[in-house]
Protein backbone atom coordinates (compact mmCIF):
# COMPACT_ATOMS: atom_id res chain seq x y z
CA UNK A 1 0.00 0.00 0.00
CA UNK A 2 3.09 2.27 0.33
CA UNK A 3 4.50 1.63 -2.39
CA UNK A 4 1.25 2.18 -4.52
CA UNK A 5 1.07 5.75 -2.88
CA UNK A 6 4.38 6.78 -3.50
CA UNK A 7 4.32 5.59 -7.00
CA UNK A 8 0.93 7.82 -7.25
CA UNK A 9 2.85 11.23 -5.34
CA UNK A 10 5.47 10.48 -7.62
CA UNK A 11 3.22 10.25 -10.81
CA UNK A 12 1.45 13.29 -9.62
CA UNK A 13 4.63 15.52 -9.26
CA UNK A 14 5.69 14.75 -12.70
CA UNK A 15 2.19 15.93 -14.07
CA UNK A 16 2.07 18.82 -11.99
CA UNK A 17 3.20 22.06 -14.24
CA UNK A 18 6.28 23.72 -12.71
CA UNK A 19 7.74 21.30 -11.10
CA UNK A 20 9.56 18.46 -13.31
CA UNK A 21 11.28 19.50 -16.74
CA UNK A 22 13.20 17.07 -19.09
CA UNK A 23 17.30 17.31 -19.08
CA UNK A 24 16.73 15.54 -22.34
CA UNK A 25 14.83 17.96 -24.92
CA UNK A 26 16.64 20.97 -24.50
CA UNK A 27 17.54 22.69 -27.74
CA UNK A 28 21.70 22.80 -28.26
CA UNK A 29 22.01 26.41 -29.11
CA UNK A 30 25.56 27.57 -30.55
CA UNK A 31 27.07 29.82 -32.61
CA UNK A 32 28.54 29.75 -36.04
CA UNK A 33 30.42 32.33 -38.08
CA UNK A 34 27.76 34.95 -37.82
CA UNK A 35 24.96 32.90 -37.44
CA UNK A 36 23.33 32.10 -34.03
CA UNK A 37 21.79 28.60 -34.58
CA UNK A 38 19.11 26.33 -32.48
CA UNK A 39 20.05 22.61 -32.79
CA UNK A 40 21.86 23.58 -36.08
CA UNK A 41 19.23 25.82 -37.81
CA UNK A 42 19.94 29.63 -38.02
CA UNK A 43 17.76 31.07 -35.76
CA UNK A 44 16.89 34.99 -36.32
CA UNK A 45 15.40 37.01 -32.80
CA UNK A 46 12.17 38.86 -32.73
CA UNK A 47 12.12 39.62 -29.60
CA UNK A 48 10.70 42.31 -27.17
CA UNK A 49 12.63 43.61 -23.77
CA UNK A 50 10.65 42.43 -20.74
CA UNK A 51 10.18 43.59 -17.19
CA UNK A 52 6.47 43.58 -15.86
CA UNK A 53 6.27 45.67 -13.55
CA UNK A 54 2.20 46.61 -12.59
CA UNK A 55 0.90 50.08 -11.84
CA UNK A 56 1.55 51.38 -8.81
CA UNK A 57 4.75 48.76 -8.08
CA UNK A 58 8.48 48.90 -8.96
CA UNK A 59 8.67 45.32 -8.95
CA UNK A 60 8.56 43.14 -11.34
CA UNK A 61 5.54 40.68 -11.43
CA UNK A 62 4.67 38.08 -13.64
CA UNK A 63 0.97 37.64 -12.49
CA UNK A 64 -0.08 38.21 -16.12
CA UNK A 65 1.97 35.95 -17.53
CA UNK A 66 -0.62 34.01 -19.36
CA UNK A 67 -1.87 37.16 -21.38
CA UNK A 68 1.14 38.39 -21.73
CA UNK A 69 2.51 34.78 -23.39
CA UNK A 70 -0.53 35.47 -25.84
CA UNK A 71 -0.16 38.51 -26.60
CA UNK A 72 3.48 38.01 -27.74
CA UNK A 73 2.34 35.06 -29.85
CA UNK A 74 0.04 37.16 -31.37
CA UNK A 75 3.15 39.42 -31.91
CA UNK A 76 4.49 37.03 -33.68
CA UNK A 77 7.51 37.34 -30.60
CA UNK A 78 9.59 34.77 -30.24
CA UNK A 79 12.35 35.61 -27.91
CA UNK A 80 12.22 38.19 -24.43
CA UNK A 81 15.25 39.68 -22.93
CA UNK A 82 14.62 40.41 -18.90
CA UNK A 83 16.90 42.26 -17.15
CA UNK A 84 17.33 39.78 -13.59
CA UNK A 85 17.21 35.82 -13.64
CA UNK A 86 13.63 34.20 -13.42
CA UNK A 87 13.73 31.84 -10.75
CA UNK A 88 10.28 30.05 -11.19
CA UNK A 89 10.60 26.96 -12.97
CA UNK A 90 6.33 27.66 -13.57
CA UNK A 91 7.33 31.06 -15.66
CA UNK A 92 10.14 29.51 -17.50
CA UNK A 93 7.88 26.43 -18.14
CA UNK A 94 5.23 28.57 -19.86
CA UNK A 95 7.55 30.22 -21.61
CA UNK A 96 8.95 27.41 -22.56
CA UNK A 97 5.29 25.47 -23.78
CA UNK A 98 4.38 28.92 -25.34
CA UNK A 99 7.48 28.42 -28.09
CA UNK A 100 8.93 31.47 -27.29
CA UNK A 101 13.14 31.63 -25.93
CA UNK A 102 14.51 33.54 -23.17
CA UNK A 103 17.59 35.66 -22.77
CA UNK A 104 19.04 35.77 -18.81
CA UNK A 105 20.86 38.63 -17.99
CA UNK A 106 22.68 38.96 -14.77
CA UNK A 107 23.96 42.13 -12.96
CA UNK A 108 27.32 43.19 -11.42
CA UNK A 109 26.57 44.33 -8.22
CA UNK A 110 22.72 42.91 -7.25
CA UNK A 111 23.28 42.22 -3.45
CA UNK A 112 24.35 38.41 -3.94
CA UNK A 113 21.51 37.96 -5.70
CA UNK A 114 22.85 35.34 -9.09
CA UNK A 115 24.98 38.85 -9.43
CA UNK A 116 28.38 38.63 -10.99
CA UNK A 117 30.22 40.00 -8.12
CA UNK A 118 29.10 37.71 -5.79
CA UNK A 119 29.71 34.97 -8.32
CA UNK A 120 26.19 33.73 -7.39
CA UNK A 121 25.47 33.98 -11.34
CA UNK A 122 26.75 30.94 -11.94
CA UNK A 123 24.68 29.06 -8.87
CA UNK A 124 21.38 30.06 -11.49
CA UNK A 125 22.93 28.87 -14.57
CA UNK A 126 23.82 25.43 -12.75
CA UNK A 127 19.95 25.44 -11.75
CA UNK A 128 18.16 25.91 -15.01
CA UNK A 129 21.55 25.39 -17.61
CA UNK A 130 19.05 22.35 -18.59
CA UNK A 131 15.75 23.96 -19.20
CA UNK A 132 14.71 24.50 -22.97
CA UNK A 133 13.75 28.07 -22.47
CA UNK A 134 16.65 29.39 -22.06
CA UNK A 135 18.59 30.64 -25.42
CA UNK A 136 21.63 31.88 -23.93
CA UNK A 137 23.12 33.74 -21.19
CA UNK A 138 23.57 38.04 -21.22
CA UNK A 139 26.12 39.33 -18.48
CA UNK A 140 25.89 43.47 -17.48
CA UNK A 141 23.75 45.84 -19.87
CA UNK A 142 25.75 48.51 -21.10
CA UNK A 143 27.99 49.20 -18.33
CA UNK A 144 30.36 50.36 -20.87
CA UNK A 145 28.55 53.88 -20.01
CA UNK A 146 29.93 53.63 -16.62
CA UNK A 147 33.16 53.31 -15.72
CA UNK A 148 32.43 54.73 -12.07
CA UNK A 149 31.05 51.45 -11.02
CA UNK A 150 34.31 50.07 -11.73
CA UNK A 151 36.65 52.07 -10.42
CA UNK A 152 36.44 54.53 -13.52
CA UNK A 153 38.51 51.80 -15.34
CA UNK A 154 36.44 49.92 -17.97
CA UNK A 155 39.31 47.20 -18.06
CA UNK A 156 37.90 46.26 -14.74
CA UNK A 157 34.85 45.09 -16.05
CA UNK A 158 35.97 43.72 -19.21
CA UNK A 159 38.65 41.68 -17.18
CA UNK A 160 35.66 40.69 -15.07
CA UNK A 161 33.28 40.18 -17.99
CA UNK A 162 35.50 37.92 -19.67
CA UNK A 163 36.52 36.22 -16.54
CA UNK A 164 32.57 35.35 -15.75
CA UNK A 165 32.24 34.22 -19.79
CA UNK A 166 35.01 31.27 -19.31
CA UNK A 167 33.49 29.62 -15.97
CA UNK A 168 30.03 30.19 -17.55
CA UNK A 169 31.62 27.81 -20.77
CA UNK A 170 33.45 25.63 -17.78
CA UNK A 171 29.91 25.03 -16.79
CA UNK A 172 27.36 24.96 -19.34
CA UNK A 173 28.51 23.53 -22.96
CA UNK A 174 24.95 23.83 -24.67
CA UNK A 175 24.09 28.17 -24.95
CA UNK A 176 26.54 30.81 -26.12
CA UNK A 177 27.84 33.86 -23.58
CA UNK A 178 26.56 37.50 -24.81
CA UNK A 179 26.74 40.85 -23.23
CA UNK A 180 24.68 43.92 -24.00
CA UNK A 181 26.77 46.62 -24.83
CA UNK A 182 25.80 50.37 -25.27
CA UNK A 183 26.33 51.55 -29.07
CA UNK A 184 29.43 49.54 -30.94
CA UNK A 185 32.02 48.60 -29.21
CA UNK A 186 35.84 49.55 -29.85
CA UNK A 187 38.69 47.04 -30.56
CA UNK A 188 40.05 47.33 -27.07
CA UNK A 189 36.41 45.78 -25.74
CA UNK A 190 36.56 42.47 -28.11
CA UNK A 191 39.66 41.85 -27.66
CA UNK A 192 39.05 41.84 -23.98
CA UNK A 193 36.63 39.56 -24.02
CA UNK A 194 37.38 36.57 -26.88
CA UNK A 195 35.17 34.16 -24.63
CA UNK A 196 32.06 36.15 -25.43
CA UNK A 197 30.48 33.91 -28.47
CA UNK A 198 27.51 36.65 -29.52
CA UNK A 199 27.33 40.59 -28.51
CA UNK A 200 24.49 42.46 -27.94
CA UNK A 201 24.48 46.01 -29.27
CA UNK A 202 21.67 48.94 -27.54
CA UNK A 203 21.16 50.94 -30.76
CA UNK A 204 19.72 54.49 -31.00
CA UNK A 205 20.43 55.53 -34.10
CA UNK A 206 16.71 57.18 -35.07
CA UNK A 207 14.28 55.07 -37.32
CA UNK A 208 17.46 53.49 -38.53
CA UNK A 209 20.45 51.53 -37.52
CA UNK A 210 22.01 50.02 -40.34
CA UNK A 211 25.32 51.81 -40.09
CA UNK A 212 25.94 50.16 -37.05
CA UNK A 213 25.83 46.51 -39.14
CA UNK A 214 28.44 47.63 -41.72
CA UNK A 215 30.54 49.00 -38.60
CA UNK A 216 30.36 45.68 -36.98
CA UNK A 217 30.63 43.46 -40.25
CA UNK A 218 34.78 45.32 -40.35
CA UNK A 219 35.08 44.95 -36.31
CA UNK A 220 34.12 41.58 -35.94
CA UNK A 221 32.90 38.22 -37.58
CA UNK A 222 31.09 36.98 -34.42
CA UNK A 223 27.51 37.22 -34.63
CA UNK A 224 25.17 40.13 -33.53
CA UNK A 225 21.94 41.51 -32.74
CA UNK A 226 20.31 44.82 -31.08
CA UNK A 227 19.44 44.09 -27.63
CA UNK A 228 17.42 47.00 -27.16
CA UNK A 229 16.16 49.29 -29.86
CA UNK A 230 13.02 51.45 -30.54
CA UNK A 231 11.55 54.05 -29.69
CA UNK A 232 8.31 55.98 -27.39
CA UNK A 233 4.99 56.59 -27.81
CA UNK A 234 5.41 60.11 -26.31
CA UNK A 235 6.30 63.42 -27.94
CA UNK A 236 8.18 66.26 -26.06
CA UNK A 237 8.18 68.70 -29.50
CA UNK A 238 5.94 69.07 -32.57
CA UNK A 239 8.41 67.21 -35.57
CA UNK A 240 8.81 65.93 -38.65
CA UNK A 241 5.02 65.99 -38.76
CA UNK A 242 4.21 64.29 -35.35
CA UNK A 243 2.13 66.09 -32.75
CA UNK A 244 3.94 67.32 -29.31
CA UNK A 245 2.26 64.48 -26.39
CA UNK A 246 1.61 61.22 -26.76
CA UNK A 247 1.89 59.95 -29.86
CA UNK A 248 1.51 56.05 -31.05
CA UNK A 249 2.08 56.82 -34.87
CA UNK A 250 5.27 58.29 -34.06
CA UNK A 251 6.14 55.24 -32.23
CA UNK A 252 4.99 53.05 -35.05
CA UNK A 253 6.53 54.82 -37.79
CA UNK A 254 9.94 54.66 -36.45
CA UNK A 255 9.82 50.84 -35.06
CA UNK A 256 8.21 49.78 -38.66
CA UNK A 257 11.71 51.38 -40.26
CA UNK A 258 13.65 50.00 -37.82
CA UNK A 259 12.85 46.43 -37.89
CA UNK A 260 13.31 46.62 -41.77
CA UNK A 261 16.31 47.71 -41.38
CA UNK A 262 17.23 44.76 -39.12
CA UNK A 263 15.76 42.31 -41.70
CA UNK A 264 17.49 43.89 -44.50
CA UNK A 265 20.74 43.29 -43.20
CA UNK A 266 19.79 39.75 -41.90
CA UNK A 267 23.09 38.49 -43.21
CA UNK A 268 24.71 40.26 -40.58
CA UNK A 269 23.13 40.54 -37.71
CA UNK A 270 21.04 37.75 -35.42
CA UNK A 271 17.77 39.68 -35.09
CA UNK A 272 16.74 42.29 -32.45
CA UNK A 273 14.63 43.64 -29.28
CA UNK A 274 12.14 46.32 -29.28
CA UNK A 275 12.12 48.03 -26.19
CA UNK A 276 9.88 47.37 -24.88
CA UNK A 277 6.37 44.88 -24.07
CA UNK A 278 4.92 47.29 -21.12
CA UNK A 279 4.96 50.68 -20.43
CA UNK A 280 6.64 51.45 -17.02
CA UNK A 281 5.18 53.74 -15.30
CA UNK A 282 7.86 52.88 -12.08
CA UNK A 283 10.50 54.85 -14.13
CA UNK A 284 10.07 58.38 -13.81
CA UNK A 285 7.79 59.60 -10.94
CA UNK A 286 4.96 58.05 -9.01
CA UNK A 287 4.13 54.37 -10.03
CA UNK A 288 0.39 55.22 -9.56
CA UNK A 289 0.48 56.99 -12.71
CA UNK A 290 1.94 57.84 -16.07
CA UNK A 291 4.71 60.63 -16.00
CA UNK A 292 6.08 62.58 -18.64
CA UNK A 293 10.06 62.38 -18.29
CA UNK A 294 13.41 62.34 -20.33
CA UNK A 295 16.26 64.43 -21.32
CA UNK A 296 15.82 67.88 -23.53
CA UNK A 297 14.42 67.52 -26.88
CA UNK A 298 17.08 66.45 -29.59
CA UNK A 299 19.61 65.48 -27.24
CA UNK A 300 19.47 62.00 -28.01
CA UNK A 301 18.99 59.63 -31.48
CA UNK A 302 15.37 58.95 -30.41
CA UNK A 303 12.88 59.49 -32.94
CA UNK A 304 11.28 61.64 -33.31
CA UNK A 305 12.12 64.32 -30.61
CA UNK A 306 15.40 62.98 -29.36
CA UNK A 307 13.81 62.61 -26.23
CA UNK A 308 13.89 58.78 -24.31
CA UNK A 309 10.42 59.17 -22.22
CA UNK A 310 10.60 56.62 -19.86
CA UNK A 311 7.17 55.37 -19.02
CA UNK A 312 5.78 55.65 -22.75
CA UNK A 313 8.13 53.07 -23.85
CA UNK A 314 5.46 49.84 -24.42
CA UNK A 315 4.06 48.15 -27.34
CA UNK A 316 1.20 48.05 -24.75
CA UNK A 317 0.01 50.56 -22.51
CA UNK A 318 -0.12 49.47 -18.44
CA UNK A 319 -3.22 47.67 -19.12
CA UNK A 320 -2.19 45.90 -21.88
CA UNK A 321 -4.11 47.68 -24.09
CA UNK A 322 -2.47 47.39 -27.90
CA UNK A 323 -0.88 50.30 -29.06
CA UNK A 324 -0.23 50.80 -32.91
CA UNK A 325 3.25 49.72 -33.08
CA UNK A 326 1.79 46.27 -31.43
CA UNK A 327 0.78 45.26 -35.28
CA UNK A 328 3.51 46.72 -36.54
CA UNK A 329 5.36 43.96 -34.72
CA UNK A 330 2.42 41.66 -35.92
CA UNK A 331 2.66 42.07 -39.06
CA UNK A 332 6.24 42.07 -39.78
CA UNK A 333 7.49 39.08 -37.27
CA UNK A 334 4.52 36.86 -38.68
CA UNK A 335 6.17 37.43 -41.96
């Protein structure tokens, strides 16, 4: 009689969602020449930054996961990029079952929290290095824009960067090691960091990046992609025809041209991220509601008012209302 019940608690723990996943099935994921392949097939990123976080919080939530996972197969998404580890096996599982990837990013300095200074990164990728949803593994976003944090010596963090690359390859032999870097980076930053397999480059270059490829395509022959690009639904000017406030053609317009551009010059670089699914109204002000913020007008490559305004950043509004540039991304990633 036991052994008939723990046969059935076992039975039932492998049925129960979130709690068993198979070593077995998970997708080899490497890197070749320029190409970023998924058990051998090129695989090209159409992917959306992620980091729920619900009105009136600055914490990310995933308690709409299950729309959200819709919404981005609607999307035609097939890849997110979140900026801390996910440590439910029940969010990567879904994830997982909807067919879309993950990207893991890890921090420097997060409190010993998987962080790379701690060297508690590595603890995560040891948990979930089997799990299908992952695609591969991001360390630090753009902290080539702040040497302070290190010191003021970038060398610090490349030596630490590369350092945190090799025990991640020591560890896991089935996903390639990428970091998101702000803009292109110079000679000195690759060849700090050969065990980096595919970099991530945050792009602002207006409605259209594809200077950056041609750049890259004479730097390096590893491959690419943007891992954040875009632009906001919010005007802080009256320009090139779009309205001063918010403004969701502006916001389509420029993502439509951008993601072109990224599919013309598919030869070169592995796909990219719109920034991003959700509007984030933690950002700027009070989390209750949606403030206008950003640097002066034209500062910045951000089309159309060179003007990065935080909280109007989402393909969807706070409650997940569609904006425009939501089939934008429909239409061209069902393509």
């Amino acid at each position: 009689m036991k052994i008939i019940n723990l046969f059935i608690v076992f039975v039932s723990i492998i049925l129960n969602e979130g709690t068993v996943y198979h070593d077995n099935k998970t997708d080899k994921v490497t890197t070749s020449n320029r190409q970023l392949l998924v058990n051998n097939v090129p695989y090209f990123i159409k992917g959306v930054c992620y980091h729920p976080v619900p009105k009136g919080s600055t914490k990310r939530s995933f308690s709409k996961i299950d729309q959200d996972l819709n919404l981005m197969g609607e999307a035609g998404i097939n890849t997110i990029r979140v900026y801390e580890p996910i440590d439910q096996i029940e969010i990567l599982n879904k994830i997982d079952q909807a067919g879309i990837k993950v990207i893991i990013s890890f921090g420097f300095n997060q409190g010993g929290n998987y962080d790379i200074y701690s060297g508690t990164f590595i603890d995560y990728i040891n948990k979930f290095k089997n799990h299908n949803a992952i695609l591969f593994w991001e360390l630090g976003n753009e902290y080539n824009y702040h040497p302070e944090w290190f010191g003021g010596d970038l060398k610090n963090w490349y030596d630490e960067l590369n350092k945190s690359a090799l025990i991640i390859k020591e560890n896991d032999k089935n996903h390639p090691v990428a970091t998101a870097h702000g803009e292109l980076p110079n000679s000195k930053a690759l060849s700090s960091n050969p065990n980096i397999d595919i970099w991530g480059l945050n792009v602002y270059r207006w409605d259209d990046p594809s200077t950056i490829f041609k750049q890259w395509e004479l730097l390096s022959d590893k491959p690419v992609y943007l891992s954040e690009s875009g632009a906001d639904s919010y005007m802080t000017i009256e320009k090139d025809g779009y309205s001063k406030g918010e403004n969701q053609k502006a916001q389509a317009d420029a993502n439509s041209k951008i993601i072109d551009a990224v599919f013309q010059n598919s030869d070169i670089v592995s796909g990219l991220f719109i920034f991003s699914f959700l509007d984030g109204l933690w950002k700027a002000g009070n989390p209750d509601k949606q403030d206008v913020g950003g640097w002066a007008p034209n500062s910045m490559g951000i089309p159309y008012d060179g003007a990065p305004n935080e909280e109007f950043w989402g393909i969807l509004d706070i409650e997940r209302n569609k904006k425009e540039t939501f089939n934008v991304l429909k239409e061209k990633f069902n393509k």
